[in-house]
N, C-alpha and C. Protein backbone atom coordinates (compact mmCIF):
# COMPACT_ATOMS: atom_id res chain seq x y z
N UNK A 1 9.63 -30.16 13.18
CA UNK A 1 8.42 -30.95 13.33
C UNK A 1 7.87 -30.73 14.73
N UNK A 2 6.46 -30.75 15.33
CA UNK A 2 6.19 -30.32 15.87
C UNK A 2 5.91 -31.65 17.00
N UNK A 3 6.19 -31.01 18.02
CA UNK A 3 6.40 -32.61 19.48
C UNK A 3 5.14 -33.44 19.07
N UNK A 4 4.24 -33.41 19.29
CA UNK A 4 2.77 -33.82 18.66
C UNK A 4 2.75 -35.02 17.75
N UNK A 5 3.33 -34.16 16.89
CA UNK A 5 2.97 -34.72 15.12
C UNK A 5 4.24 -35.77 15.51
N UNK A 6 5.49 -35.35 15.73
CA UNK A 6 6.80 -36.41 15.97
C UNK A 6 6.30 -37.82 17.02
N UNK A 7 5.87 -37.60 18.04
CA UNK A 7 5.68 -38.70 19.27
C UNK A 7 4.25 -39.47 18.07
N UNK A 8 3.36 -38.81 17.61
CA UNK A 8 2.53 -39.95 16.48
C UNK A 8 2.94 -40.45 15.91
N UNK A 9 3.81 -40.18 15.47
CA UNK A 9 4.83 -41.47 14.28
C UNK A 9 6.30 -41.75 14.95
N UNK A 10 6.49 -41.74 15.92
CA UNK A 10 7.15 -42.60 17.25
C UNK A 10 6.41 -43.93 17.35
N UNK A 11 4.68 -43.31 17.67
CA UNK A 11 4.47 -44.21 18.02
C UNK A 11 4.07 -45.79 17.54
N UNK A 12 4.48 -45.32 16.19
CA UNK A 12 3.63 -46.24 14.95
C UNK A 12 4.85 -47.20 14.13
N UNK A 13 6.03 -46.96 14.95
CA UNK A 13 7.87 -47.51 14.77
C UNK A 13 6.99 -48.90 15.38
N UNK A 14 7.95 -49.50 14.87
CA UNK A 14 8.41 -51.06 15.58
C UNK A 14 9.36 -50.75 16.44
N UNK A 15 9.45 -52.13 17.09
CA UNK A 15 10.69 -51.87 18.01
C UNK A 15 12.03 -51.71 17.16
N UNK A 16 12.42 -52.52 16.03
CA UNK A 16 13.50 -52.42 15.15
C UNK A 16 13.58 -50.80 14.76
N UNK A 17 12.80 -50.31 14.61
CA UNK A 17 12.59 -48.68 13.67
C UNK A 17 12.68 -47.82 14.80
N UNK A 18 12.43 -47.73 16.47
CA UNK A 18 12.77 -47.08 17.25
C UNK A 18 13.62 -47.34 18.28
N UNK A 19 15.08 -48.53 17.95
CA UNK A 19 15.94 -48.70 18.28
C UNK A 19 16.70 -48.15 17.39
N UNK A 20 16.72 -48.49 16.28
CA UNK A 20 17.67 -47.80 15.28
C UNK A 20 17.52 -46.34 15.20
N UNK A 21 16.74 -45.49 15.51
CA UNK A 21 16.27 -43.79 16.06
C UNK A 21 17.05 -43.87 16.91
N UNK A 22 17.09 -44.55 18.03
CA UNK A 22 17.92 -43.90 19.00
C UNK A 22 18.91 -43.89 18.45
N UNK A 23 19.57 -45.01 18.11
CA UNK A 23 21.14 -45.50 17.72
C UNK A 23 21.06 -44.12 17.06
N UNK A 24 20.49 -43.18 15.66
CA UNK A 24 20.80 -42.19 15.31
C UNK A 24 21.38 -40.95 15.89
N UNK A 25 20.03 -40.37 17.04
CA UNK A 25 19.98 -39.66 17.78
C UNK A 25 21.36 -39.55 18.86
N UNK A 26 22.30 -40.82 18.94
CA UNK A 26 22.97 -40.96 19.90
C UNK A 26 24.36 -40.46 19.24
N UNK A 27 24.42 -41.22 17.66
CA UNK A 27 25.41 -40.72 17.31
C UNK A 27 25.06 -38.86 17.12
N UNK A 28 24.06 -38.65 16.82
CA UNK A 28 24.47 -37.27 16.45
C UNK A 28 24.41 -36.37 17.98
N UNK A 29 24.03 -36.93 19.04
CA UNK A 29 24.17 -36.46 20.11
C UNK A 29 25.73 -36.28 20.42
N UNK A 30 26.53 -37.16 19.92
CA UNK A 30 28.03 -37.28 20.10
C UNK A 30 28.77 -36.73 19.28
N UNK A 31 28.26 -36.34 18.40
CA UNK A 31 28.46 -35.06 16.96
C UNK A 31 28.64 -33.91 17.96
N UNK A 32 27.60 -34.06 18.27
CA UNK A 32 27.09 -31.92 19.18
C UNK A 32 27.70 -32.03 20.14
N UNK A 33 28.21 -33.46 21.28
CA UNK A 33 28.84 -32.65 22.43
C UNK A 33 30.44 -32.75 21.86
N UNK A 34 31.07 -33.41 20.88
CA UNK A 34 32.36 -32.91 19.92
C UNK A 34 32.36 -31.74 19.21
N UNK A 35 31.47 -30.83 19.00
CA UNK A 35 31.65 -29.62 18.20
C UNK A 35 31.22 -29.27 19.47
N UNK A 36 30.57 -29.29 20.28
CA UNK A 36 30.69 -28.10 21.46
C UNK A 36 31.96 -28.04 22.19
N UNK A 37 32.80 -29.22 22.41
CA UNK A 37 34.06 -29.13 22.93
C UNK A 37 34.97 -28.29 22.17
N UNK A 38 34.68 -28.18 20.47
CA UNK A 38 35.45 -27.61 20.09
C UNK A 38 35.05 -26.23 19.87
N UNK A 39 34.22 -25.90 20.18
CA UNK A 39 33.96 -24.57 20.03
C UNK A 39 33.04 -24.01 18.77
N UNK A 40 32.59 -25.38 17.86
CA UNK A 40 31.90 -25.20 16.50
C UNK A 40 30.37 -25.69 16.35
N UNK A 41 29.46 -25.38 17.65
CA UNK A 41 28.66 -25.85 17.54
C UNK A 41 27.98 -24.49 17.54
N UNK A 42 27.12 -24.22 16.51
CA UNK A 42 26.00 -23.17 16.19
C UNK A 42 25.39 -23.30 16.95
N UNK A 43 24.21 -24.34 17.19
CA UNK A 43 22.67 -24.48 17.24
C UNK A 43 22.68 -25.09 18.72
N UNK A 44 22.78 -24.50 19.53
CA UNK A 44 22.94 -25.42 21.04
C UNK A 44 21.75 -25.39 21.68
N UNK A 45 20.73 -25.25 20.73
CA UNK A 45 19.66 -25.90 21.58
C UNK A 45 19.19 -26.87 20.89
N UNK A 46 19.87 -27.67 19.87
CA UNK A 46 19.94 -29.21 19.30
C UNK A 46 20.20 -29.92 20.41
N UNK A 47 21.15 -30.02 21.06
CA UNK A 47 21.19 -30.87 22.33
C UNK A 47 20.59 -31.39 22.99
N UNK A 48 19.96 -30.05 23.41
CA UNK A 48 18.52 -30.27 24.12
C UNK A 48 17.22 -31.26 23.88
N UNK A 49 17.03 -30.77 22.10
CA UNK A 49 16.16 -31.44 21.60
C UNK A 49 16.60 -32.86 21.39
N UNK A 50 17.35 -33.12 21.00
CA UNK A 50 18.42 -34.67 20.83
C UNK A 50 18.14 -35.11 22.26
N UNK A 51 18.77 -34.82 23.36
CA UNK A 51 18.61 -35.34 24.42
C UNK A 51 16.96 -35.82 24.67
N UNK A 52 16.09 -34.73 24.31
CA UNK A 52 14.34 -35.22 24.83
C UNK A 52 13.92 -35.80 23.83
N UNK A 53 14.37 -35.72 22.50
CA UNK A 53 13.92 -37.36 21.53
C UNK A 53 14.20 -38.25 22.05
N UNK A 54 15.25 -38.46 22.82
CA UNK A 54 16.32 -39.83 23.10
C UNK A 54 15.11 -40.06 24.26
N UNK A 55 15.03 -39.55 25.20
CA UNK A 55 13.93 -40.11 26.38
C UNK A 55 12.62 -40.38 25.56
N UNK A 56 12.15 -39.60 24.76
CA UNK A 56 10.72 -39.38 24.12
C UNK A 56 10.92 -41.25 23.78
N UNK A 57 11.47 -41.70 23.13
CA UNK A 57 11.73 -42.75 22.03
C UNK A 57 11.72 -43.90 23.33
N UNK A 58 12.92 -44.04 24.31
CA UNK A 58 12.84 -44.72 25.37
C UNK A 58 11.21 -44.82 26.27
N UNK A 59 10.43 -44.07 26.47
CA UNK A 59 9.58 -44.07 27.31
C UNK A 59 8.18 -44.43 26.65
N UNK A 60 8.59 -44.09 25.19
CA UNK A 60 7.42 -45.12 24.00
C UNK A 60 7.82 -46.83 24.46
N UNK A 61 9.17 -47.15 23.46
CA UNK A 61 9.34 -48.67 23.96
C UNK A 61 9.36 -49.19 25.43
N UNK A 62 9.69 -48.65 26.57
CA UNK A 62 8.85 -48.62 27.55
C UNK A 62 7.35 -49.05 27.71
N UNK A 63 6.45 -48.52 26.90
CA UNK A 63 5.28 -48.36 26.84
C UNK A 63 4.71 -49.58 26.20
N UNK A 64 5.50 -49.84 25.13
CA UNK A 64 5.02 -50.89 24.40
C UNK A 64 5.44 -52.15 25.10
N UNK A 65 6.52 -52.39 25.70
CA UNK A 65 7.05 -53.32 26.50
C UNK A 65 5.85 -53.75 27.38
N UNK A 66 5.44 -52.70 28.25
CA UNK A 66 4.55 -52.77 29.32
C UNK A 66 2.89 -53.21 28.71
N UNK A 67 2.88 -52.91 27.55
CA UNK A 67 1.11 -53.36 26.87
C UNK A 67 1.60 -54.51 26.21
N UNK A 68 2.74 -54.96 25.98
CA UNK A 68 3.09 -56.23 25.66
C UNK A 68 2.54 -57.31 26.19
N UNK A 69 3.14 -57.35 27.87
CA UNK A 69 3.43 -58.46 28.80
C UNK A 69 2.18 -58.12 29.87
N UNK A 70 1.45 -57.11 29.21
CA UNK A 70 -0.02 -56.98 30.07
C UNK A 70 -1.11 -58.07 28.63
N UNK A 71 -1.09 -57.49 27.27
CA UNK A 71 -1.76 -58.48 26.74
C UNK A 71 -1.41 -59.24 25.69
């Protein structure tokens, strides 16, 4: 999916629907750095992408936090 099209329907989560994303993202972040320890991780630039969803997702609720307690 393309960064774009993904951060638009980021942005359209509740807070419940982009807490529970992370919670995903985190376990499977802990998937990939256990198969990279073991030596069975194919795709190692999943990481990467896992890691910049995980901020992408944080810096939305961030966002919404902040247009919250402004109106």
């Amino acid at each position: 999916m393309k960064t774009s099209q993904r951060v638009s329907d980021l942005r359209v989560m509740t807070a419940d629907q982009l807490q529970d994303e992370i919670l995903r993202l985190k376990k499977e972040q802990f998937n990939l750095r256990f198969q990279r320890a073991t030596g069975q991780l194919e795709n190692v630039g999943r990481v990467r992408e896992v890691r910049r969803d995980i901020a992408r997702i944080k810096t939305i609720q961030r966002n919404k936090l902040i247009a919250a307690a402004k109106g």
